[in-house]
N, C-alpha and C. Protein backbone atom coordinates (compact mmCIF):
# COMPACT_ATOMS: atom_id res chain seq x y z
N UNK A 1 0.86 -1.18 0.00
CA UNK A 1 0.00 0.00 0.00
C UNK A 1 0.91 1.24 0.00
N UNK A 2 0.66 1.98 -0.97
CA UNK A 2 1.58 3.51 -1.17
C UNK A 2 0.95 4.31 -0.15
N UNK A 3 2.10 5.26 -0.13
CA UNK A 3 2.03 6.49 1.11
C UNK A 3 0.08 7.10 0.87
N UNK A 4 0.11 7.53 -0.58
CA UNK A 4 -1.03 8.32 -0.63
C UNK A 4 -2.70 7.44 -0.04
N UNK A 5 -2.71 6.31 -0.81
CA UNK A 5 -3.91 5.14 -0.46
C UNK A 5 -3.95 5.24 1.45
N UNK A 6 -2.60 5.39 1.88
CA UNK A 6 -2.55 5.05 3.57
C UNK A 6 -3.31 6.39 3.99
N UNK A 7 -2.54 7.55 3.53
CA UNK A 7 -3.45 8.85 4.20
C UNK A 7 -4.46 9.01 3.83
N UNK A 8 -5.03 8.78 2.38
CA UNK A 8 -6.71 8.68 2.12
C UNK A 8 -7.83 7.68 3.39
N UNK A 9 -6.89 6.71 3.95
CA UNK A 9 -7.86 5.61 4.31
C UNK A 9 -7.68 6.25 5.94
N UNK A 10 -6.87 6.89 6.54
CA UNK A 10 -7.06 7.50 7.79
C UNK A 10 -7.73 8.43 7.84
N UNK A 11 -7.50 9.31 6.64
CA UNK A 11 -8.31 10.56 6.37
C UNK A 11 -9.86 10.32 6.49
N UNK A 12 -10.10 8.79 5.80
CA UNK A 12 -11.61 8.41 6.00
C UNK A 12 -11.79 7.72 7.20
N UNK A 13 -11.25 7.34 7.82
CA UNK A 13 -11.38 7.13 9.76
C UNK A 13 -11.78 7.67 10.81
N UNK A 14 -10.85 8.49 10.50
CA UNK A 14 -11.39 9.89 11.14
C UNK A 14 -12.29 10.50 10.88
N UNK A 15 -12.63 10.79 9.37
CA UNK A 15 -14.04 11.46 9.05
C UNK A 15 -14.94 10.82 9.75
N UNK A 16 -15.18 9.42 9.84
CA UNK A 16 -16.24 8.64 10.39
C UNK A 16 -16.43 8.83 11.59
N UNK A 17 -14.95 8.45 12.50
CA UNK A 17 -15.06 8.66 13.88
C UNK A 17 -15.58 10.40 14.64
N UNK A 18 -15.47 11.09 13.52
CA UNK A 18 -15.46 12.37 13.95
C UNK A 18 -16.89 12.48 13.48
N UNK A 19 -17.52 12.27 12.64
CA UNK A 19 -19.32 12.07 12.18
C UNK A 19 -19.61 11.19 13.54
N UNK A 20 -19.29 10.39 13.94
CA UNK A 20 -20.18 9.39 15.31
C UNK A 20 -20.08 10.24 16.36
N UNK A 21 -18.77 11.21 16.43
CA UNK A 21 -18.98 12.24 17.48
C UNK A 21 -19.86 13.19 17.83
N UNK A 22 -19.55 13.63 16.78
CA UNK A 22 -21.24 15.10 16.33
C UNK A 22 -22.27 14.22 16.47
N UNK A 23 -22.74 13.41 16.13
CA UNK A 23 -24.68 12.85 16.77
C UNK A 23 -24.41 12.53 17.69
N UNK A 24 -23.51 12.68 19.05
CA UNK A 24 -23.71 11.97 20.15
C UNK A 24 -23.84 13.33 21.08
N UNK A 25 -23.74 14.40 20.36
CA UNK A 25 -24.04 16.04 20.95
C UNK A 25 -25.18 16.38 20.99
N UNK A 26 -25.98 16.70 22.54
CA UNK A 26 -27.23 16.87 22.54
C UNK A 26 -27.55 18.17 21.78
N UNK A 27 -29.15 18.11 21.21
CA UNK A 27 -29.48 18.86 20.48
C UNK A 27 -30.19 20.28 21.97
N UNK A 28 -29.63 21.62 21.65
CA UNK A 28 -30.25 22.25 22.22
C UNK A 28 -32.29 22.56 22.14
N UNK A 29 -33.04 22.59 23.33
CA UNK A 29 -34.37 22.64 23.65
C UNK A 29 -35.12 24.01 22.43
N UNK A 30 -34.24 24.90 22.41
CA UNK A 30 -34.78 26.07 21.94
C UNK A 30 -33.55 26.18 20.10
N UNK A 31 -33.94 26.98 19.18
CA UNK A 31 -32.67 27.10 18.91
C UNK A 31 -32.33 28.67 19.01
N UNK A 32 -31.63 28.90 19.61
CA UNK A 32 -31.27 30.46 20.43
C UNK A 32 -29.61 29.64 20.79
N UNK A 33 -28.84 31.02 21.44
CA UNK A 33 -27.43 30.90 21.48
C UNK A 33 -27.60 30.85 23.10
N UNK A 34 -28.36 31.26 23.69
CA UNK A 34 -28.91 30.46 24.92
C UNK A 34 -28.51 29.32 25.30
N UNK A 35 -29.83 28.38 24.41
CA UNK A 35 -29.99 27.51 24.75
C UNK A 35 -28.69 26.52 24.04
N UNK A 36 -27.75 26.81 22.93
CA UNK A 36 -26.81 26.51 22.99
C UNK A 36 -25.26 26.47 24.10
N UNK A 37 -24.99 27.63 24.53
CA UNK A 37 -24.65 27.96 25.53
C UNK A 37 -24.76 27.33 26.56
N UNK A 38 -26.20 26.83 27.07
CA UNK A 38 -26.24 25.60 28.13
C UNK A 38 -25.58 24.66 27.71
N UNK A 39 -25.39 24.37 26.89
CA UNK A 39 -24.57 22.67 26.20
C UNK A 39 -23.01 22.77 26.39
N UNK A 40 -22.56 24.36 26.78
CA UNK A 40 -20.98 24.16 26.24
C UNK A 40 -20.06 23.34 26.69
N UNK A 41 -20.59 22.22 27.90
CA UNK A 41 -19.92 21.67 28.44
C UNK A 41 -19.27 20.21 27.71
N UNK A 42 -20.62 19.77 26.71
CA UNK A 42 -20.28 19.11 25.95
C UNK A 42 -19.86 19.50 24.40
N UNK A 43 -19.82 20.08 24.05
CA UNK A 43 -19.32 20.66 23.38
C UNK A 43 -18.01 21.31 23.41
N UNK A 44 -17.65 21.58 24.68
CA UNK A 44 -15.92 21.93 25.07
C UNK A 44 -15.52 20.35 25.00
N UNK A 45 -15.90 19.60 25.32
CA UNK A 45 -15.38 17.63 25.55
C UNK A 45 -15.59 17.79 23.70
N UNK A 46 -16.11 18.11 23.14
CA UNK A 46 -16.12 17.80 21.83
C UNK A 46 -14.82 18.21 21.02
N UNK A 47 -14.64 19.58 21.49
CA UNK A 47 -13.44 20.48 21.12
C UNK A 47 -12.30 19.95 21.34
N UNK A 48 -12.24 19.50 22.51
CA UNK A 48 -10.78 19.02 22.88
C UNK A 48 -10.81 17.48 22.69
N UNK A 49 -11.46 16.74 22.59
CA UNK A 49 -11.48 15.69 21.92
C UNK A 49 -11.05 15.34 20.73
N UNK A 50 -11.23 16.39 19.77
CA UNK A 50 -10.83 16.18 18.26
C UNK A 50 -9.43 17.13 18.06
N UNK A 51 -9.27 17.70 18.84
CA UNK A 51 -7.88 18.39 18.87
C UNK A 51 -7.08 17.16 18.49
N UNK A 52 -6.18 16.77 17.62
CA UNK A 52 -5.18 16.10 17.40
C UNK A 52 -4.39 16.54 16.48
């Protein structure tokens, strides 16, 4: 397997693993920056989670 095929197929790993992340983020009650704002807690775990 060549260099390029290897980074395409992590590149798509991560896309995936990083798509299963985002639907596991609750949806805010209202949509207002409010009611987003209540969430930032998961959403900071989201942030620094995908930091790599």
């Amino acid at each position: 397997m060549n260099k390029a095929r290897l980074e395409a197929f992590t590149d798509a790993i991560i896309a995936i693993v990083l798509t299963l992340l985002v639907l596991d983020l609750p949806r805010p009650q209202t949509p207002s920056v409010r009611a987003l704002f209540a969430e930032w807690q998961s959403i900071y775990v989201y942030m620094v989670d995908c930091k790599f």
